[in-house]
PDBML (XML) file of the C-alpha atoms, coordinates in Angstrom:
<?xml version="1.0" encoding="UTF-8" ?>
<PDBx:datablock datablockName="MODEL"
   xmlns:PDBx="http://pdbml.pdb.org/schema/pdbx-v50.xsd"
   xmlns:xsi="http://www.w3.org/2001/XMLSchema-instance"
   xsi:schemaLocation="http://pdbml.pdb.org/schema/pdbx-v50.xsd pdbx-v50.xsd">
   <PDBx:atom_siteCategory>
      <PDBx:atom_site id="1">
         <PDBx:B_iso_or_equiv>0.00</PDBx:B_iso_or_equiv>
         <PDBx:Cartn_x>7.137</PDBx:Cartn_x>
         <PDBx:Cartn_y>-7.677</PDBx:Cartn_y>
         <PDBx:Cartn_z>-1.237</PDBx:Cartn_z>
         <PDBx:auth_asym_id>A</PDBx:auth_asym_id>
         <PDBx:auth_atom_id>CA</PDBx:auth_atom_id>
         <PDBx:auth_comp_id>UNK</PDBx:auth_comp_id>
         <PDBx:auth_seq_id>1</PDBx:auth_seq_id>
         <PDBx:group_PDB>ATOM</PDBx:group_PDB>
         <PDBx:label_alt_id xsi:nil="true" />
         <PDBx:label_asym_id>A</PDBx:label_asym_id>
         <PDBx:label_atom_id>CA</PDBx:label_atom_id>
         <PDBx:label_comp_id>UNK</PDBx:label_comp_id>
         <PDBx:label_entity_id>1</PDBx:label_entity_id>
         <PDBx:label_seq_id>1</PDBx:label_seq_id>
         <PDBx:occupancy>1.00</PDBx:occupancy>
         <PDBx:pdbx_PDB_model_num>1</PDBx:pdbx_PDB_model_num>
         <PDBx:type_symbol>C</PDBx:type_symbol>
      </PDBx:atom_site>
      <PDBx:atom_site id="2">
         <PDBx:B_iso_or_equiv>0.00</PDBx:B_iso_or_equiv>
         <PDBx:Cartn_x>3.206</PDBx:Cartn_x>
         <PDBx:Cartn_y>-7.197</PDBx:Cartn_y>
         <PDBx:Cartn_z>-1.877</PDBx:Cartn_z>
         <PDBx:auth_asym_id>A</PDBx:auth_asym_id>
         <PDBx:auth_atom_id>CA</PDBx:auth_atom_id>
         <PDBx:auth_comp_id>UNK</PDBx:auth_comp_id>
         <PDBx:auth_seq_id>2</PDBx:auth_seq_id>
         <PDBx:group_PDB>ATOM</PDBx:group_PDB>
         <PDBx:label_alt_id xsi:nil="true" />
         <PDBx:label_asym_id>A</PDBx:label_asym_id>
         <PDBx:label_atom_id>CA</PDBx:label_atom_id>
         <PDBx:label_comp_id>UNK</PDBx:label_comp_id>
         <PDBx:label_entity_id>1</PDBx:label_entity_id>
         <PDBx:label_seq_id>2</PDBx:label_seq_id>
         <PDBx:occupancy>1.00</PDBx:occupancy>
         <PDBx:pdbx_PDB_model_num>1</PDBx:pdbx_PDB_model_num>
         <PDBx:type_symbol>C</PDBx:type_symbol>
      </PDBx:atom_site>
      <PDBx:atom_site id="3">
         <PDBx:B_iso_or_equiv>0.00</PDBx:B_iso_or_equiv>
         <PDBx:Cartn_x>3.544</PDBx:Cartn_x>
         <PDBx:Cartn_y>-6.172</PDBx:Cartn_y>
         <PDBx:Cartn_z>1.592</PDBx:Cartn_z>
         <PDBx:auth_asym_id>A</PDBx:auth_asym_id>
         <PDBx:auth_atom_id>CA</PDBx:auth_atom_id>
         <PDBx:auth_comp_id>UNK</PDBx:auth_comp_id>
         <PDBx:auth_seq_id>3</PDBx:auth_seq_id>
         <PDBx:group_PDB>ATOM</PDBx:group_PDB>
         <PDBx:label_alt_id xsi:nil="true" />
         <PDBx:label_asym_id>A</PDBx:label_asym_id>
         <PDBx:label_atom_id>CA</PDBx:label_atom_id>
         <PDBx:label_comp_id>UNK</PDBx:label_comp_id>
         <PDBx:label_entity_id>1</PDBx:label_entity_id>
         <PDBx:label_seq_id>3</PDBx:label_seq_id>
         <PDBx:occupancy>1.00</PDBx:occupancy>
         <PDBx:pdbx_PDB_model_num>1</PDBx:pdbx_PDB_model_num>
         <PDBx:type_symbol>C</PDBx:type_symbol>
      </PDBx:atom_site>
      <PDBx:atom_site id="4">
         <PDBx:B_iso_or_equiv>0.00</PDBx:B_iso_or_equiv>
         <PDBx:Cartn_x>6.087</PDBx:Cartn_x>
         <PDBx:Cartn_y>-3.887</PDBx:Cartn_y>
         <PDBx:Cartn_z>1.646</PDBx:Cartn_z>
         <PDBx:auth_asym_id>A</PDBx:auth_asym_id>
         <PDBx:auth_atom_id>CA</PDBx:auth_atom_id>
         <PDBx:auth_comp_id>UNK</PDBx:auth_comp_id>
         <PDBx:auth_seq_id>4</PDBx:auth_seq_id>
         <PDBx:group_PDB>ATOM</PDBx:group_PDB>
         <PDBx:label_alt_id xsi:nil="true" />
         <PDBx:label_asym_id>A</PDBx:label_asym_id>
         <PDBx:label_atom_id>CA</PDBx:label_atom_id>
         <PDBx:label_comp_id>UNK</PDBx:label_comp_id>
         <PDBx:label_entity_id>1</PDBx:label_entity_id>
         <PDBx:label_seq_id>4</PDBx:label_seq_id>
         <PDBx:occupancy>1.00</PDBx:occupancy>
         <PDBx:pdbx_PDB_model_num>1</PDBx:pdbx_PDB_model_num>
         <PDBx:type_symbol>C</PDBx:type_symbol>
      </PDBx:atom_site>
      <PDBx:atom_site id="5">
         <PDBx:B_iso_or_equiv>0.00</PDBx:B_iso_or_equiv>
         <PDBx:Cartn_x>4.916</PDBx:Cartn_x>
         <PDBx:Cartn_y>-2.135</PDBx:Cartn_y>
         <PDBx:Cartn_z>-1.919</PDBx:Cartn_z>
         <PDBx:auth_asym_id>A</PDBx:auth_asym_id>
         <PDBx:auth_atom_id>CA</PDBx:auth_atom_id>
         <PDBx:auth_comp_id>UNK</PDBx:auth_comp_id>
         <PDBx:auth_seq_id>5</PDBx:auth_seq_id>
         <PDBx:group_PDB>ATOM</PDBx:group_PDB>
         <PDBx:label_alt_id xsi:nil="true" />
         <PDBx:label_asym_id>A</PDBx:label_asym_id>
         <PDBx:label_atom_id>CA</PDBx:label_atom_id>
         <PDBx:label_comp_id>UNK</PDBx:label_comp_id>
         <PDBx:label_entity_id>1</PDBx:label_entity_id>
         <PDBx:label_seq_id>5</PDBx:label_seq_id>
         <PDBx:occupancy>1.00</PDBx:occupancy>
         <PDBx:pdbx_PDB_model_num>1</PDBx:pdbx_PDB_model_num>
         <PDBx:type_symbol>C</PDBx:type_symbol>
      </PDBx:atom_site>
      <PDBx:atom_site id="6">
         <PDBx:B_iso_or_equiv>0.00</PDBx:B_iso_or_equiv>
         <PDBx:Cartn_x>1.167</PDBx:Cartn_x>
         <PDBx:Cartn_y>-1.771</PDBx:Cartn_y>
         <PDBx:Cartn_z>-0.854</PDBx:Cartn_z>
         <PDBx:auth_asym_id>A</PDBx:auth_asym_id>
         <PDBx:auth_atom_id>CA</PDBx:auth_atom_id>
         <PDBx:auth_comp_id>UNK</PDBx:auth_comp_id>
         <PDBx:auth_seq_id>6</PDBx:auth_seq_id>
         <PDBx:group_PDB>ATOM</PDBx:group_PDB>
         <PDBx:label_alt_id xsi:nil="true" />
         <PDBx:label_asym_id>A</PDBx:label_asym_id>
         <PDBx:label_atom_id>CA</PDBx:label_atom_id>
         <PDBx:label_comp_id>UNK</PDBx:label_comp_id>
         <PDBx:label_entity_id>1</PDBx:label_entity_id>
         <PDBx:label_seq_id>6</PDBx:label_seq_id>
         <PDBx:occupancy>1.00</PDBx:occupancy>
         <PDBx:pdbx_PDB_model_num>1</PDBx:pdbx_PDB_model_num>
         <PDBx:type_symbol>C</PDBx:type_symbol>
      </PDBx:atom_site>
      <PDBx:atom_site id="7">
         <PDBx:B_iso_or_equiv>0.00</PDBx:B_iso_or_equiv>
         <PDBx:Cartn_x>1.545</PDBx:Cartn_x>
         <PDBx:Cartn_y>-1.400</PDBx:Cartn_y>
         <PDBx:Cartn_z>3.132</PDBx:Cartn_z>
         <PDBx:auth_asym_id>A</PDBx:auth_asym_id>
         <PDBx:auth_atom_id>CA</PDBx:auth_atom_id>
         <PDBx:auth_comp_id>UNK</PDBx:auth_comp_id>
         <PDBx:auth_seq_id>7</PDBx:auth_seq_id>
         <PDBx:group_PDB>ATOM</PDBx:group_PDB>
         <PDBx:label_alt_id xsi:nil="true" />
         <PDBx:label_asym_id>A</PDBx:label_asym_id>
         <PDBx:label_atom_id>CA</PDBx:label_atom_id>
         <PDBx:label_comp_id>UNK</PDBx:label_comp_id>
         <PDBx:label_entity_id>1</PDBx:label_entity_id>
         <PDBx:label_seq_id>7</PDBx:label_seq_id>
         <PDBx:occupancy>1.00</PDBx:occupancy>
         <PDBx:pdbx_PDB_model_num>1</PDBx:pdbx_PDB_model_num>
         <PDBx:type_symbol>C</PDBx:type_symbol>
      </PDBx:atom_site>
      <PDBx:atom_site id="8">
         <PDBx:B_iso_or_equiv>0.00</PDBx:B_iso_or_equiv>
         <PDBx:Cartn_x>2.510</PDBx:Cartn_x>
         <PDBx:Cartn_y>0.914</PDBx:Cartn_y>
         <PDBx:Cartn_z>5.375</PDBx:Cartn_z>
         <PDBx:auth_asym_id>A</PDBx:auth_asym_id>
         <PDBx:auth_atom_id>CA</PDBx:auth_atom_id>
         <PDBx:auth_comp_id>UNK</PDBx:auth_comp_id>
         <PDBx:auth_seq_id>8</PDBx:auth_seq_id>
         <PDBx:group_PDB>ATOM</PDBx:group_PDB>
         <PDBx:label_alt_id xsi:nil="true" />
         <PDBx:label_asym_id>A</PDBx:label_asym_id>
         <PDBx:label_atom_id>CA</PDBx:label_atom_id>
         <PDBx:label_comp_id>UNK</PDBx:label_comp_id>
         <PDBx:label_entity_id>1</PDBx:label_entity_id>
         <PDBx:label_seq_id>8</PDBx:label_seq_id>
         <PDBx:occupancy>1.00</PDBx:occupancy>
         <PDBx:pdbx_PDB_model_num>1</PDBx:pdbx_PDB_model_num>
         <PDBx:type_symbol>C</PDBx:type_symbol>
      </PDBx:atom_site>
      <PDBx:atom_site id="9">
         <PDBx:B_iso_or_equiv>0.00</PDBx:B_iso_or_equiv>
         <PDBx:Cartn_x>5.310</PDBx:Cartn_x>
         <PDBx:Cartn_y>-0.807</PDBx:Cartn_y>
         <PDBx:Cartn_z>7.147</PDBx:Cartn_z>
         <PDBx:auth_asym_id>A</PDBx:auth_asym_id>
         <PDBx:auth_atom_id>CA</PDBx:auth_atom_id>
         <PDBx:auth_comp_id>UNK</PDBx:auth_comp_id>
         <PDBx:auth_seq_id>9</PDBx:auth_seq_id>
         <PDBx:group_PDB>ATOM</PDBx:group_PDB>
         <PDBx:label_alt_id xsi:nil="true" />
         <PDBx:label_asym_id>A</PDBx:label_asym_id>
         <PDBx:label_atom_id>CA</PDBx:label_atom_id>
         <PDBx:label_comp_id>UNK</PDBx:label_comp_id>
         <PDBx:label_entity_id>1</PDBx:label_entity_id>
         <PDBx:label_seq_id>9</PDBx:label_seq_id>
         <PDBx:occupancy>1.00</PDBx:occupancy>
         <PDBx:pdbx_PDB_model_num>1</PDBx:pdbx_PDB_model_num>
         <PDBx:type_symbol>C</PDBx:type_symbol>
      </PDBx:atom_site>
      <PDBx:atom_site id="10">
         <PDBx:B_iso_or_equiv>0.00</PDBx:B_iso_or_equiv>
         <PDBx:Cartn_x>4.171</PDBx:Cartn_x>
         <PDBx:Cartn_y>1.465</PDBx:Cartn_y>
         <PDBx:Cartn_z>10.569</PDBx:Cartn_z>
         <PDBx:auth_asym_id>A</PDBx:auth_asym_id>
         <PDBx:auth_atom_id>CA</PDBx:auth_atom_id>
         <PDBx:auth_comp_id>UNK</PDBx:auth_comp_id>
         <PDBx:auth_seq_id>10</PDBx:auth_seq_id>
         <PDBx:group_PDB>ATOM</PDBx:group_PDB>
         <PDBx:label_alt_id xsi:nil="true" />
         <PDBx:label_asym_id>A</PDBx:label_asym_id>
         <PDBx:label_atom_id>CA</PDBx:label_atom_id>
         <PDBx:label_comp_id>UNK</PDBx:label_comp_id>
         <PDBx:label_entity_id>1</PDBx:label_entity_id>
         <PDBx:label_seq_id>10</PDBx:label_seq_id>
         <PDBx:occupancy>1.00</PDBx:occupancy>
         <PDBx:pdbx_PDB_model_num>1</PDBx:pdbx_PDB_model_num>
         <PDBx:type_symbol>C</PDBx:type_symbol>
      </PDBx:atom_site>
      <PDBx:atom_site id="11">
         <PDBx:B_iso_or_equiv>0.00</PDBx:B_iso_or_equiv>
         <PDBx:Cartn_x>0.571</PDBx:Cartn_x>
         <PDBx:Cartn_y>0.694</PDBx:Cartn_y>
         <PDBx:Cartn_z>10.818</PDBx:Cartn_z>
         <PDBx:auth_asym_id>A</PDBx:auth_asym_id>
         <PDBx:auth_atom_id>CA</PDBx:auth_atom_id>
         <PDBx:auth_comp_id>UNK</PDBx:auth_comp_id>
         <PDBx:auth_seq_id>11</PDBx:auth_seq_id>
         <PDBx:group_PDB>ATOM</PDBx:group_PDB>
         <PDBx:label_alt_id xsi:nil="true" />
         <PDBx:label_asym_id>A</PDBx:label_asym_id>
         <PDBx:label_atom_id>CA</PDBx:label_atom_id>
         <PDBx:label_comp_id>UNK</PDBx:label_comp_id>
         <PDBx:label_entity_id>1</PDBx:label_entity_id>
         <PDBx:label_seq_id>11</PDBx:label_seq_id>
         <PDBx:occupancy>1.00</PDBx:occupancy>
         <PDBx:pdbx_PDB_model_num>1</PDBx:pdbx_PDB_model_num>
         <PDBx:type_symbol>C</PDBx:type_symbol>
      </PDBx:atom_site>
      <PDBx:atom_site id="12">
         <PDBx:B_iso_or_equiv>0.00</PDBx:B_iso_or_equiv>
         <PDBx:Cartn_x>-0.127</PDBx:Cartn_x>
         <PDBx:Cartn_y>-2.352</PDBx:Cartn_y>
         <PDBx:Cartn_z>8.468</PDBx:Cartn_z>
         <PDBx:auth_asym_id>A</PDBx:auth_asym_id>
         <PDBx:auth_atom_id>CA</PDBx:auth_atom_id>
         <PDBx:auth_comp_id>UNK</PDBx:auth_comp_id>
         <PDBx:auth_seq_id>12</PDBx:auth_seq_id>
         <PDBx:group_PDB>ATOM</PDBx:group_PDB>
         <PDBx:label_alt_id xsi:nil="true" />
         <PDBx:label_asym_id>A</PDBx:label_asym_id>
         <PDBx:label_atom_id>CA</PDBx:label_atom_id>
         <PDBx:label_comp_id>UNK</PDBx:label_comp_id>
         <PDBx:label_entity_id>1</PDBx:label_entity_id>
         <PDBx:label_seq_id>12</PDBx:label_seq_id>
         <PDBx:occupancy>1.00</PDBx:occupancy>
         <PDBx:pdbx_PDB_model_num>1</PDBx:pdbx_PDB_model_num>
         <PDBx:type_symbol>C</PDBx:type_symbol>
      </PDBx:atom_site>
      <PDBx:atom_site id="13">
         <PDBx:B_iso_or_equiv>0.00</PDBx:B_iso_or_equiv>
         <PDBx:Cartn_x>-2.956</PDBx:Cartn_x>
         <PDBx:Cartn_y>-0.036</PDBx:Cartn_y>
         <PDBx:Cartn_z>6.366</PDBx:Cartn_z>
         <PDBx:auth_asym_id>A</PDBx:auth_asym_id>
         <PDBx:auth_atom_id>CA</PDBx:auth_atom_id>
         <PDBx:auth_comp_id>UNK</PDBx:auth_comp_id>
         <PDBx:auth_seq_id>13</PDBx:auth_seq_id>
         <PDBx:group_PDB>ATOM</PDBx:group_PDB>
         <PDBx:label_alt_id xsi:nil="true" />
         <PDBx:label_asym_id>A</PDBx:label_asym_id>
         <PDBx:label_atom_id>CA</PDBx:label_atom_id>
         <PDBx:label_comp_id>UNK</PDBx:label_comp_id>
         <PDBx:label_entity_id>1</PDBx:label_entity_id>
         <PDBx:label_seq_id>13</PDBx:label_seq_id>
         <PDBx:occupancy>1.00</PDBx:occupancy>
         <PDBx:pdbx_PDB_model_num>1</PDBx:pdbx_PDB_model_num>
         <PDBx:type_symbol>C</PDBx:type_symbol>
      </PDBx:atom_site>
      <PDBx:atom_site id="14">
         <PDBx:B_iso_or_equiv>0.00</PDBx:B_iso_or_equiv>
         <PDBx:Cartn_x>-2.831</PDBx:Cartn_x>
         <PDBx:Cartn_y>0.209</PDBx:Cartn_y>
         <PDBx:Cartn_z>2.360</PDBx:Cartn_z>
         <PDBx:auth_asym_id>A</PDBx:auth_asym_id>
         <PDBx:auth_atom_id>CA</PDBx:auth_atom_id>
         <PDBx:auth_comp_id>UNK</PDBx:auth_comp_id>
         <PDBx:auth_seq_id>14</PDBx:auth_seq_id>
         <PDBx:group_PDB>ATOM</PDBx:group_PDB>
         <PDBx:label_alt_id xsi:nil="true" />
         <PDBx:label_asym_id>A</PDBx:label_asym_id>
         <PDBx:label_atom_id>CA</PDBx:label_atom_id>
         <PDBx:label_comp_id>UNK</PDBx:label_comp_id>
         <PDBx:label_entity_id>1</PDBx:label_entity_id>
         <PDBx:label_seq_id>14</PDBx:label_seq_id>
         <PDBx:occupancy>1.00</PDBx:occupancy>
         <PDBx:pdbx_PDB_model_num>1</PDBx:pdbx_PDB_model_num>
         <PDBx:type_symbol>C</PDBx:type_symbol>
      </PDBx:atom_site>
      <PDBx:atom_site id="15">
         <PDBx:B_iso_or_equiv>0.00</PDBx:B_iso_or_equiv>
         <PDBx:Cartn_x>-0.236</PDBx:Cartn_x>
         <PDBx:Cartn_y>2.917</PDBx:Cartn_y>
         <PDBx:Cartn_z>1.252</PDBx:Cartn_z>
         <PDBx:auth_asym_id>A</PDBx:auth_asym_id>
         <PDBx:auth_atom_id>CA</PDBx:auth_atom_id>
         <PDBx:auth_comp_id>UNK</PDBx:auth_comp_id>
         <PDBx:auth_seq_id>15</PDBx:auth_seq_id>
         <PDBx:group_PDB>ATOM</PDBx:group_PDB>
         <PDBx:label_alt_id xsi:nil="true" />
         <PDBx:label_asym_id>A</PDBx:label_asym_id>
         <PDBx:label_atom_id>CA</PDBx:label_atom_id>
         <PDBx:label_comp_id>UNK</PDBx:label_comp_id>
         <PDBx:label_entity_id>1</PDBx:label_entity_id>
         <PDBx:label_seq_id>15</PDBx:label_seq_id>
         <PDBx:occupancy>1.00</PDBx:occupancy>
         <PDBx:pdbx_PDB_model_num>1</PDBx:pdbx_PDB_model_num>
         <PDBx:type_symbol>C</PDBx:type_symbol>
      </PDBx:atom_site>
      <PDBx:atom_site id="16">
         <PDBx:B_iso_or_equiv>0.00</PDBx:B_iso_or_equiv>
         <PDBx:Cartn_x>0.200</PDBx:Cartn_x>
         <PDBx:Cartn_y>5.354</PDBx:Cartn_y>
         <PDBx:Cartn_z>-0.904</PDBx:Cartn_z>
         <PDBx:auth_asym_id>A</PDBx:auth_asym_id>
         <PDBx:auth_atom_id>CA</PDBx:auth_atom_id>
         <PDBx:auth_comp_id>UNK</PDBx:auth_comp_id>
         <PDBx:auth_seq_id>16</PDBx:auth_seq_id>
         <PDBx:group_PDB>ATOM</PDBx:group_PDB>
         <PDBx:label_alt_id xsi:nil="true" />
         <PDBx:label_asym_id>A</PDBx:label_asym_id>
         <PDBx:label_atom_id>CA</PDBx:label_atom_id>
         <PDBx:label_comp_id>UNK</PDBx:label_comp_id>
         <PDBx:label_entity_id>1</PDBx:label_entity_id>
         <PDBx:label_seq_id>16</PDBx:label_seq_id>
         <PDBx:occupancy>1.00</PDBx:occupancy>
         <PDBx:pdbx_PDB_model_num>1</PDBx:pdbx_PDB_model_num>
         <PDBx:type_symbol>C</PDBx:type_symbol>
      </PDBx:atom_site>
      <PDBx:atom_site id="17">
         <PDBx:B_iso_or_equiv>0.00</PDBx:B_iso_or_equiv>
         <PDBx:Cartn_x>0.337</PDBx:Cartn_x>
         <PDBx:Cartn_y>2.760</PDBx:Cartn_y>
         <PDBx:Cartn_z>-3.904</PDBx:Cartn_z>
         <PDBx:auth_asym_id>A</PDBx:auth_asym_id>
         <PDBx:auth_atom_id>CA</PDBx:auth_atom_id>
         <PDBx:auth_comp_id>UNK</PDBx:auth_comp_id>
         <PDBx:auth_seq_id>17</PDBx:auth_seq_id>
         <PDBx:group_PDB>ATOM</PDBx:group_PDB>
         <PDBx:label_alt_id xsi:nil="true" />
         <PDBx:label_asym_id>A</PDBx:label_asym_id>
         <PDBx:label_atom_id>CA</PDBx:label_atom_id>
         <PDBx:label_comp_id>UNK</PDBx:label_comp_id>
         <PDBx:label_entity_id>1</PDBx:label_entity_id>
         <PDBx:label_seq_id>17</PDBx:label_seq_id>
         <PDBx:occupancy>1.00</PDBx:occupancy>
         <PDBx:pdbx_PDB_model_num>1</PDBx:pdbx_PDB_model_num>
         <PDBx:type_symbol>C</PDBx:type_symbol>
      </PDBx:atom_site>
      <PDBx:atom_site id="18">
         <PDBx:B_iso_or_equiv>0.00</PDBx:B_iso_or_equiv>
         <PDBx:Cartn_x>-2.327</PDBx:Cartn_x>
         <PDBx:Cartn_y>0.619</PDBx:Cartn_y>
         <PDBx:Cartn_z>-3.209</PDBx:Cartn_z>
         <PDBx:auth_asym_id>A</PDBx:auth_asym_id>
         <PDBx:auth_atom_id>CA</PDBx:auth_atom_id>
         <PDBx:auth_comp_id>UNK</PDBx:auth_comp_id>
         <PDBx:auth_seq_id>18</PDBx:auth_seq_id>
         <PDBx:group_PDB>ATOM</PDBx:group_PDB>
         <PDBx:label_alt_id xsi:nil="true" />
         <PDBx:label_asym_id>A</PDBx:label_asym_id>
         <PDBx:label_atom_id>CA</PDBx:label_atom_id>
         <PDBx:label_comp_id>UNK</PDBx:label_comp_id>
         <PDBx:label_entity_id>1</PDBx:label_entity_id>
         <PDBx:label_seq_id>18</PDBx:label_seq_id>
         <PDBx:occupancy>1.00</PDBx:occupancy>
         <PDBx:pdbx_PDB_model_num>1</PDBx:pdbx_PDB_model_num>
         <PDBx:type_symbol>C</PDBx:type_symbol>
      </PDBx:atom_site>
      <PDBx:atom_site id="19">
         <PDBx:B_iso_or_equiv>0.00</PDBx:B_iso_or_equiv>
         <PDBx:Cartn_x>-4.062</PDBx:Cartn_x>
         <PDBx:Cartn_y>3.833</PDBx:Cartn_y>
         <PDBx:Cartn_z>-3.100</PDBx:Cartn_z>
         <PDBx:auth_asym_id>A</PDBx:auth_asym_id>
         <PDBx:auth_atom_id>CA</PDBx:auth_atom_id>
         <PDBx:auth_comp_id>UNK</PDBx:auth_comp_id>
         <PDBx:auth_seq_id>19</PDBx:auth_seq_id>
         <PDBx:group_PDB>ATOM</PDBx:group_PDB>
         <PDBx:label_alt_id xsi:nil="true" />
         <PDBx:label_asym_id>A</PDBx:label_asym_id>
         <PDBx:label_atom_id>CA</PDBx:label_atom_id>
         <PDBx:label_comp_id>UNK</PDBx:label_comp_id>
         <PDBx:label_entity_id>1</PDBx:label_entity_id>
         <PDBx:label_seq_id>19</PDBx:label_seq_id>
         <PDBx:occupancy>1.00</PDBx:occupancy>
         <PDBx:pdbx_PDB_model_num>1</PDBx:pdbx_PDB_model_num>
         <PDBx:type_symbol>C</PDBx:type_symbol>
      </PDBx:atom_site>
      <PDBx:atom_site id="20">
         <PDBx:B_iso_or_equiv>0.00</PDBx:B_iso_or_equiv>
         <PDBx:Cartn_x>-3.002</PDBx:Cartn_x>
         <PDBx:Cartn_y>4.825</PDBx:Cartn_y>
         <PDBx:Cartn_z>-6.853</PDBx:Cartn_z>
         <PDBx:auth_asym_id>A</PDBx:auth_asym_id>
         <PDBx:auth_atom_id>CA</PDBx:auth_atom_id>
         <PDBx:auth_comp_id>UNK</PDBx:auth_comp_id>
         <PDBx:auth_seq_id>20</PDBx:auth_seq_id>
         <PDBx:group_PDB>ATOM</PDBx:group_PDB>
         <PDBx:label_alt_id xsi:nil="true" />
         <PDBx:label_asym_id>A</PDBx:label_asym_id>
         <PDBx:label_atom_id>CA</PDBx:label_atom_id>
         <PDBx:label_comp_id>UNK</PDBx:label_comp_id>
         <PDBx:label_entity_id>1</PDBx:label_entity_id>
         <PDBx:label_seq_id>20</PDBx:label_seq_id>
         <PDBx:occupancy>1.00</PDBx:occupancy>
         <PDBx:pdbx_PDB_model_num>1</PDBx:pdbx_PDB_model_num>
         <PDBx:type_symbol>C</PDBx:type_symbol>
      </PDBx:atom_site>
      <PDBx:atom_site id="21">
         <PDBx:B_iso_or_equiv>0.00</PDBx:B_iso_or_equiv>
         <PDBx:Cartn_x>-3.551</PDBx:Cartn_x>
         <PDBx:Cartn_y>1.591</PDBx:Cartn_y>
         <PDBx:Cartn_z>-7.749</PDBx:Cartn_z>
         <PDBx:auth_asym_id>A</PDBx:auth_asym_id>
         <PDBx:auth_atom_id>CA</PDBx:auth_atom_id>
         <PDBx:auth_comp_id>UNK</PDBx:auth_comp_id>
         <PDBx:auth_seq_id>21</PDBx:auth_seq_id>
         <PDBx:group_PDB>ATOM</PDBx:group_PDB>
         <PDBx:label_alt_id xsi:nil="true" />
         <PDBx:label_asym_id>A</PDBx:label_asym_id>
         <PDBx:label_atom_id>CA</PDBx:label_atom_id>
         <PDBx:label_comp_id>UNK</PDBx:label_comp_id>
         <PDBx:label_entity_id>1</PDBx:label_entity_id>
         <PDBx:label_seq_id>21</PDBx:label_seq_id>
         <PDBx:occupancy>1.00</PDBx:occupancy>
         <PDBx:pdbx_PDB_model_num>1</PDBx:pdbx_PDB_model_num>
         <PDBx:type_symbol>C</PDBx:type_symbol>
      </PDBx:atom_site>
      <PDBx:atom_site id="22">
         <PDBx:B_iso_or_equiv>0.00</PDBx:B_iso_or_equiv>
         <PDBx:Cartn_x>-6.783</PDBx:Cartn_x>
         <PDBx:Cartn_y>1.081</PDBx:Cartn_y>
         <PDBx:Cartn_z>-6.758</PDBx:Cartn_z>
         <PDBx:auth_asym_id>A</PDBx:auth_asym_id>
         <PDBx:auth_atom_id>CA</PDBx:auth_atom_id>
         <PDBx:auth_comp_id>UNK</PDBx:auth_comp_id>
         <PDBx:auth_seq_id>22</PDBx:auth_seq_id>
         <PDBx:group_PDB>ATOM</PDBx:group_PDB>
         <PDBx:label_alt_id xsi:nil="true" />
         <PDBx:label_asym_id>A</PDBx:label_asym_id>
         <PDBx:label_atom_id>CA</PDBx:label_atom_id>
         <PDBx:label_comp_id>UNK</PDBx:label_comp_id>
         <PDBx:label_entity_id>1</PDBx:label_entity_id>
         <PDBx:label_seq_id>22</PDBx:label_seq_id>
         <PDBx:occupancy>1.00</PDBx:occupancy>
         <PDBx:pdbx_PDB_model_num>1</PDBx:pdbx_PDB_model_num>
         <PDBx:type_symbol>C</PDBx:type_symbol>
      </PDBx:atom_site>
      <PDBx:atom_site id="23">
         <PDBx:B_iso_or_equiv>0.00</PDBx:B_iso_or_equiv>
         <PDBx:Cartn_x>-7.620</PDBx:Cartn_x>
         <PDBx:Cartn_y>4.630</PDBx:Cartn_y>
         <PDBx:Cartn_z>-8.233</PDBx:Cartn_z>
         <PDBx:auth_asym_id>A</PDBx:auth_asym_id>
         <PDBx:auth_atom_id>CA</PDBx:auth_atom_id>
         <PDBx:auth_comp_id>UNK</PDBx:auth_comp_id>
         <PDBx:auth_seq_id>23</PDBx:auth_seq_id>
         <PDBx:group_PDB>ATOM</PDBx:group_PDB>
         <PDBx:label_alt_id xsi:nil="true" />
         <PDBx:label_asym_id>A</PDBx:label_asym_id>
         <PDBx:label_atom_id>CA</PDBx:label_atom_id>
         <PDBx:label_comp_id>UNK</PDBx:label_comp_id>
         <PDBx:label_entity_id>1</PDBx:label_entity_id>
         <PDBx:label_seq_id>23</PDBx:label_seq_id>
         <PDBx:occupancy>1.00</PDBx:occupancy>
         <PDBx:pdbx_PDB_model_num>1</PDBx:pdbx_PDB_model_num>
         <PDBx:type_symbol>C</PDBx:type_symbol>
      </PDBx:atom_site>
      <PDBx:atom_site id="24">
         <PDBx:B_iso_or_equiv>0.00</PDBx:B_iso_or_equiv>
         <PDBx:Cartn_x>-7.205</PDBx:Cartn_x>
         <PDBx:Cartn_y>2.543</PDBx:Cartn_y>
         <PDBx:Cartn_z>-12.128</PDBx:Cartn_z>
         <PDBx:auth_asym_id>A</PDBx:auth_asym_id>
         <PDBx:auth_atom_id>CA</PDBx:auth_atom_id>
         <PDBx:auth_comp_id>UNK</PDBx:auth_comp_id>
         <PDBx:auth_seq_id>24</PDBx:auth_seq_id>
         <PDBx:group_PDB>ATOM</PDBx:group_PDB>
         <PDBx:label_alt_id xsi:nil="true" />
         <PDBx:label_asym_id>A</PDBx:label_asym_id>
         <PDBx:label_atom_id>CA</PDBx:label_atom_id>
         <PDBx:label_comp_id>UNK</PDBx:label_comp_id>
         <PDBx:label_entity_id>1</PDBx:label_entity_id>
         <PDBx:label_seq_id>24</PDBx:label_seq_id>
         <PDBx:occupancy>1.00</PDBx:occupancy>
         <PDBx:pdbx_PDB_model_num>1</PDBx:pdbx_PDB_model_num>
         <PDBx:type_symbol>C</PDBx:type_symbol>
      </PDBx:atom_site>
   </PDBx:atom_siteCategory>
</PDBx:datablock>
């Protein structure tokens, strides 16, 4: 699940919500 939510399925980078989240 922590993979799914926080990487890109495709390439295996951080997404778009471990991006967000990191931003806090």
């Amino acid at each position: 699940l922590y993979q799914k939510v926080y990487t890109h399925f495709l390439s295996g980078l951080p997404n778009r919500n471990k991006l967000l989240e990191d931003f806090q």
